[in-house]
Protein backbone atom coordinates (compact mmCIF):
# COMPACT_ATOMS: atom_id res chain seq x y z
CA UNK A 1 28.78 57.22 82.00
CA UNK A 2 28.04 55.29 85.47
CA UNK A 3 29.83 57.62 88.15
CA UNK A 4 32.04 55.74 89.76
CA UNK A 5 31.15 55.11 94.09
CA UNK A 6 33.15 54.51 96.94
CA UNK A 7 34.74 57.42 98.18
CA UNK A 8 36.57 56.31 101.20
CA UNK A 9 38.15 53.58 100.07
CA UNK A 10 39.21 55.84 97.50
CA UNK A 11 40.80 58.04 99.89
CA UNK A 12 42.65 55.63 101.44
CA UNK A 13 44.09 54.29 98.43
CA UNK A 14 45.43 57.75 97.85
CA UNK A 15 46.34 58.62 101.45
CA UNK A 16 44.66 61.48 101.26
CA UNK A 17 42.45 63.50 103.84
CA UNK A 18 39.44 64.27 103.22
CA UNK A 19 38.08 67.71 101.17
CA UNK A 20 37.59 70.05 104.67
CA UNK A 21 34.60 72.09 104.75
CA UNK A 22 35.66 75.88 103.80
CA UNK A 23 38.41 74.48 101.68
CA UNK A 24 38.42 74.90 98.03
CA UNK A 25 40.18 72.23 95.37
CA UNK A 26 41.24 73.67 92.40
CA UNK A 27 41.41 70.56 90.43
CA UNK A 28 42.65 69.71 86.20
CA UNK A 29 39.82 67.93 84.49
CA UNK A 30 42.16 67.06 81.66
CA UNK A 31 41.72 67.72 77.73
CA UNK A 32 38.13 66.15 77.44
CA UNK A 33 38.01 62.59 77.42
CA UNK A 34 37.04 61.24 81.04
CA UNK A 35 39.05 58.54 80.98
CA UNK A 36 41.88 61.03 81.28
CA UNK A 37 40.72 62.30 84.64
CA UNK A 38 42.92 61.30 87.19
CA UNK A 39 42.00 59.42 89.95
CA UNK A 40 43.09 62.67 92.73
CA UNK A 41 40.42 64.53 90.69
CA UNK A 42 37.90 61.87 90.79
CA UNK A 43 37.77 61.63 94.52
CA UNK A 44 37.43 65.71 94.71
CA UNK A 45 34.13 65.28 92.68
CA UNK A 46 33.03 62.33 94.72
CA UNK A 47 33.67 64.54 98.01
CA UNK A 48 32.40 68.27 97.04
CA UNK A 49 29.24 69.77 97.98
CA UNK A 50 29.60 72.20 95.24
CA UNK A 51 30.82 72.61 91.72
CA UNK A 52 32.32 75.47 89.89
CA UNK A 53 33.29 74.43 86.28
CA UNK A 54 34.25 75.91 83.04
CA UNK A 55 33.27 75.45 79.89
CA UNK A 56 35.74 72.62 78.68
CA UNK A 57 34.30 70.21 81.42
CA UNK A 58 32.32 67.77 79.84
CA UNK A 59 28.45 66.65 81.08
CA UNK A 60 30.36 62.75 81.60
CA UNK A 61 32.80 64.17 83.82
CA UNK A 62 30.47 66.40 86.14
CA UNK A 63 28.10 63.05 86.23
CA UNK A 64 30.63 61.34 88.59
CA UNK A 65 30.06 63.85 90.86
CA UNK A 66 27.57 63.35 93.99
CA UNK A 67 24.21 63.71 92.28
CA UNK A 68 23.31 66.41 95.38
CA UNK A 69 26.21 69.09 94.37
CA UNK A 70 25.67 71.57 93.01
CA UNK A 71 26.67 73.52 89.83
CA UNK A 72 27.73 76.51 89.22
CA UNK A 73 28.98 77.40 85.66
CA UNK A 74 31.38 79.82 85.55
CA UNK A 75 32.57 79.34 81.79
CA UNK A 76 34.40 81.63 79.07
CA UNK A 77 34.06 81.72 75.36
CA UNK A 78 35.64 84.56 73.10
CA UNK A 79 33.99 87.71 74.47
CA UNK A 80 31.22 85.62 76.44
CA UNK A 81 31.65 85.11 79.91
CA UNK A 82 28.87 83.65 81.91
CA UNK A 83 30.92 85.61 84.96
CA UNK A 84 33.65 87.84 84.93
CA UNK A 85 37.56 86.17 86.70
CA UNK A 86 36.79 88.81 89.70
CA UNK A 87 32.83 87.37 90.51
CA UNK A 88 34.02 83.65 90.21
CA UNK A 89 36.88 84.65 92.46
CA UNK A 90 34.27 86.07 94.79
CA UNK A 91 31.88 83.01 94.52
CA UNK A 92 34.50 80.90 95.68
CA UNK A 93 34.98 82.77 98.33
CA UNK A 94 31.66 83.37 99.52
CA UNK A 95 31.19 79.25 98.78
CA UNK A 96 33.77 78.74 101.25
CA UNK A 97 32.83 81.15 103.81
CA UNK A 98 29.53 79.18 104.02
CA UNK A 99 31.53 75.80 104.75
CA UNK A 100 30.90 74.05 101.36
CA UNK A 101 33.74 71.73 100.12
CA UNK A 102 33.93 73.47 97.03
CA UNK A 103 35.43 71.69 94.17
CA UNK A 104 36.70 74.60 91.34
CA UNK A 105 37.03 72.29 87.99
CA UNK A 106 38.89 73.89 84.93
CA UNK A 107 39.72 72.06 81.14
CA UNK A 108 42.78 70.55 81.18
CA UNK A 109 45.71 71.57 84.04
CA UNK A 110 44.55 74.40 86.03
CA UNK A 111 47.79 76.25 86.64
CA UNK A 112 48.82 76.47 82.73
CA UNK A 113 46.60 78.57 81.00
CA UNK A 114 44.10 77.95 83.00
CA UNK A 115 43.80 81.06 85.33
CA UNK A 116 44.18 78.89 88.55
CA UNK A 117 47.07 80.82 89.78
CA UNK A 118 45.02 83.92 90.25
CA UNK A 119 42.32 81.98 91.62
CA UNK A 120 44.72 80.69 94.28
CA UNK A 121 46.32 84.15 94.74
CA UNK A 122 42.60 85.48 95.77
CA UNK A 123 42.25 82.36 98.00
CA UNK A 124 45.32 83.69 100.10
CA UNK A 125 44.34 87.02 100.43
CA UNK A 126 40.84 86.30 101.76
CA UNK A 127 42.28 83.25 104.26
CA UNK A 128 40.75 80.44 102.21
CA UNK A 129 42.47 77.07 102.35
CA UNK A 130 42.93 75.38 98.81
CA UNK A 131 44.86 72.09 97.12
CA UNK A 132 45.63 71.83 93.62
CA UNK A 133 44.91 68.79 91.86
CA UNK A 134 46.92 69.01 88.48
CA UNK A 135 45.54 67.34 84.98
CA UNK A 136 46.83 66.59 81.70
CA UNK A 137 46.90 69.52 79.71
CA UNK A 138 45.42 69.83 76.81
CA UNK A 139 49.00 69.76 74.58
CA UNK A 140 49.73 66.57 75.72
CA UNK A 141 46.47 65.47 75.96
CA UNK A 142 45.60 65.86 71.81
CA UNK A 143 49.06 65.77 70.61
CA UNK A 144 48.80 62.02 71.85
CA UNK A 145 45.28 61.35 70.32
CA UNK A 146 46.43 63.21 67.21
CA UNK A 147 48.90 60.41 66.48
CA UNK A 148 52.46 62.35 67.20
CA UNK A 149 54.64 63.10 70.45
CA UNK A 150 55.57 66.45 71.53
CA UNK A 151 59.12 65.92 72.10
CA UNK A 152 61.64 63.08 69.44
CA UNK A 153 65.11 62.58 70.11
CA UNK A 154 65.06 63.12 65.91
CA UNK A 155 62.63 66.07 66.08
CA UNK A 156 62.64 68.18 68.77
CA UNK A 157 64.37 68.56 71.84
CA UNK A 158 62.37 70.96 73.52
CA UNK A 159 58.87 72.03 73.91
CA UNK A 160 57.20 75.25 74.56
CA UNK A 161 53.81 75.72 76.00
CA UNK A 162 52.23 79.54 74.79
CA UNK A 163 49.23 81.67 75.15
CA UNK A 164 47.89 82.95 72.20
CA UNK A 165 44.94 85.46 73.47
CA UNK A 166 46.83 87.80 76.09
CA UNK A 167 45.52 89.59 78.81
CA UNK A 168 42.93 92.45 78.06
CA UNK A 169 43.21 91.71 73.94
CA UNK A 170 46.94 93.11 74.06
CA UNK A 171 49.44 92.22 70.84
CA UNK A 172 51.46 88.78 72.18
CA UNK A 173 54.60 89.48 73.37
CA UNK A 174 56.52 86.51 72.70
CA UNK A 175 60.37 85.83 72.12
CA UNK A 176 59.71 85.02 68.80
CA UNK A 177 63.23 84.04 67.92
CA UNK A 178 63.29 81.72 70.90
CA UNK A 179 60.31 79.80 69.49
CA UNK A 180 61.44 79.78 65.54
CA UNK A 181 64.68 77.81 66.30
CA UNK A 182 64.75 74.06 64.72
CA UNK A 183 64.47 71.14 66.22
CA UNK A 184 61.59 72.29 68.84
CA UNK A 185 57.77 71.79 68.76
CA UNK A 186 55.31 75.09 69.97
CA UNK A 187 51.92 74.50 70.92
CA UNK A 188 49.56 77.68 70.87
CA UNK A 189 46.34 77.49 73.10
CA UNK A 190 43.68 79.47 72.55
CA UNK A 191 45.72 81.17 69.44
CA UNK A 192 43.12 80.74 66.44
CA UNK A 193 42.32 84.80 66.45
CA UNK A 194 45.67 85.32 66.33
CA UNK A 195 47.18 82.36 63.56
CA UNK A 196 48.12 85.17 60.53
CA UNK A 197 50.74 86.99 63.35
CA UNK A 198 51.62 83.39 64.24
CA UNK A 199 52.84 82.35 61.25
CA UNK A 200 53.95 85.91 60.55
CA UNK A 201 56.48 86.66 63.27
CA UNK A 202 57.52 82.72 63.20
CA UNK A 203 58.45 83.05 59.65
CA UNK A 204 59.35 86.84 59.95
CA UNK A 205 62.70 85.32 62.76
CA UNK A 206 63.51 82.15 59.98
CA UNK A 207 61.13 79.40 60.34
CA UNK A 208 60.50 77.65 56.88
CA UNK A 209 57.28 78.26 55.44
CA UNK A 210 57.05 74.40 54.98
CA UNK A 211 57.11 73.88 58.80
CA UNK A 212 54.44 71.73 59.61
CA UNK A 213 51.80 72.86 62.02
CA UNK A 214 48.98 70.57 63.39
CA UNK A 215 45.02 71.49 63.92
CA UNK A 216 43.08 70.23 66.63
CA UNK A 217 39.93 70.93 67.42
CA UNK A 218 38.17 69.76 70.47
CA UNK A 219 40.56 67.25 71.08
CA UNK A 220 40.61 63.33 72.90
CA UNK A 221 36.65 63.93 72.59
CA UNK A 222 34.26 62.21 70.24
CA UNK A 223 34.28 64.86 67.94
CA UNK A 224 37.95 65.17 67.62
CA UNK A 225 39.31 66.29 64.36
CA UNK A 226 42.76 67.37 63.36
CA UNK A 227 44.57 68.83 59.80
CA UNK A 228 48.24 68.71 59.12
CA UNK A 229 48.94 72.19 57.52
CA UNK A 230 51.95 74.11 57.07
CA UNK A 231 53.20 77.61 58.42
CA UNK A 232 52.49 79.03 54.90
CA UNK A 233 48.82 77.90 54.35
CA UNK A 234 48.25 77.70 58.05
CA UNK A 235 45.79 80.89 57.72
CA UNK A 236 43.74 80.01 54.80
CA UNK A 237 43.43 75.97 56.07
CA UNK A 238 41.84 77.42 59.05
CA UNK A 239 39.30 79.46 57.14
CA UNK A 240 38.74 76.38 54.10
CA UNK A 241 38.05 73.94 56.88
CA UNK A 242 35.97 76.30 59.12
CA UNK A 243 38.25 75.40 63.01
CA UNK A 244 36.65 76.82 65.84
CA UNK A 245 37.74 77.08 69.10
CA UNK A 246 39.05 74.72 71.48
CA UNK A 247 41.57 74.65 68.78
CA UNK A 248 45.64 73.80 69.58
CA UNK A 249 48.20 74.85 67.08
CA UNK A 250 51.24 72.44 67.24
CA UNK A 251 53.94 73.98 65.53
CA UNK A 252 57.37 71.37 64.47
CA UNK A 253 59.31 68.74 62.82
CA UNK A 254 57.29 66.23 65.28
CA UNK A 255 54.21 66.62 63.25
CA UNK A 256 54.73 65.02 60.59
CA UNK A 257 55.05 61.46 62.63
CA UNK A 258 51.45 61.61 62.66
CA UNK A 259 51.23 59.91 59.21
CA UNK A 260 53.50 57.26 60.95
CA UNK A 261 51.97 56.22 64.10
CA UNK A 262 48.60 57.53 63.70
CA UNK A 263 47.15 54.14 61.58
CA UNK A 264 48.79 52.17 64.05
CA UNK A 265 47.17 53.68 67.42
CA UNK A 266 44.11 52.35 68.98
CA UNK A 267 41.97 55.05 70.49
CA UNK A 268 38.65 53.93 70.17
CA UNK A 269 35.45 54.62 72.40
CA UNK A 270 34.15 51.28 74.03
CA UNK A 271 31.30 51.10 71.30
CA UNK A 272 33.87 50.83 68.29
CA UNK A 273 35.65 48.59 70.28
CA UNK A 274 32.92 46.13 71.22
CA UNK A 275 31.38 46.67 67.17
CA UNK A 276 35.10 45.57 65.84
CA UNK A 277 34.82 42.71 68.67
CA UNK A 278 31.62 41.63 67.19
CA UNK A 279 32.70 42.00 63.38
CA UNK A 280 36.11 40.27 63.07
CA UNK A 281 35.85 40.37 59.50
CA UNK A 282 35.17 43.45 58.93
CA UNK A 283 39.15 43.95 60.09
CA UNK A 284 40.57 42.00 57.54
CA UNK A 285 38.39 43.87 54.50
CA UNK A 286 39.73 47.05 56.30
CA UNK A 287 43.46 46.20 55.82
């Protein structure tokens, strides 16, 4: 992907001042697709002498930044973390002390799920200045590319956003009842380890075993792919069709729209789109 050049008259289409040397932006890179990256966040890569990222941010996204910056990977997997939360709070730190504009770029929205709130908390105590740049999160984010909405006036009038790993490997302490009541959609992050208590305690408090529950693995990238399972086979889906981690778990009534509006949606890179372009016919053999 070309990165995109121009910073100041990006900045003034924002009104925004400019990323002050010592301060740290803590900014959403979205769910994975760069065209999802909003344009707040774009100018923060465009302006920061260094980068901290995680591992969700993709190679296309850290290309628009200035080709000079430079990286620092900070990422977490399962029990693999290239740093622990309490060195990359003291990189920033110590990035900041030394006047970089440091730009600290998580997967998705940085202050749900994302451990930007304790990031900013250790900002404050040390007498670091910071902004928050928000992104989609990654609920929103797949649910759309998945084919279904989060919220229905028919389906759900509510939505809950929940951890599934907690804090130091503890059990998830969850109002389970709160989350098993009809007409509402729950979307797990990070909860593969934990999908047999899922669909456990869910059914345990009177959720239908029939209760549809979406899969979706790395998704709005390339190699997006999602299953429609339900809260009874939920656990052995997972192990037939081998879902790793990033992984949502969309739990409702809203799920099952997918079959609906998925073959009607459009959400195809700019090579499919320019290949259809080229071979009109091959449209009409397709319907």
């Amino acid at each position: 992907m070309t990165a995109f050049r121009g910073t100041q008259p990006l900045l003034h289409a924002l009104d925004e001042a400019p990323l002050a040397r010592g301060e740290v932006a803590i900014v959403g890179a979205g769910p994975g697709d760069p065209g999802l990256l909003t344009l707040r966040a774009l100018s923060m890569l465009q302006q920061a002498d260094c980068l901290v990222f995680d591992r969700l941010v993709s190679e296309e996204i850290l290309a628009m930044a200035r080709p000079e910056a430079r990286r620092y990977y900070v990422g977490k997997a399962s029990r693999c973390h290239a740093l622990t939360q309490s060195e990359t709070n003291a990189l920033l730190v110590r990035l900041a002390s030394e006047g970089q504009r440091v730009l600290r770029l998580k997967g998705g929205d940085p202050f749900i799920f994302g451990r930007g709130g304790e990031e900013a908390e250790h900002l404050v105590e040390h007498g670091v200045g910071f902004r928050v740049v928000p992104g989609i999160t990654s609920a929103a984010g797949c649910a759309s590319y998945a084919g279904f909405p989060l919220t229905h006036r028919d389906y759900a009038q509510s939505v809950t956003f929940v951890t599934g790993h907690s804090k130091g490997d503890r059990d998830l302490e969850l109002n389970w009842a709160a989350l098993a009541v009809p007409h509402h959609t729950t979307v797990f992050y990070m909860g593969l380890a934990n999908a047999e208590l899922i669909c456990h305690k869910l059914q345990y408090h009177g959720m239908p075993a029939e209760t549809p529950v979406a899969l979706i693995e790395r998704g709005t990238t390339p190699h997006q792919r999602h299953v429609v399972a339900t809260l009874g086979n939920l656990v052995e889906v997972i192990e037939r069709e081998g879902f790793r981690p990033p992984t949502l778990i969309v739990v409702g009534e809203v799920v099952r729209l997918a079959d609906t509006l998925a073959p009607g949606m459009t959400t195809m890179s700019r090579a499919e789109s320019e290949e259809r372009e080229a071979a009109p016919e091959l449209r009409k053999v397709a319907r």
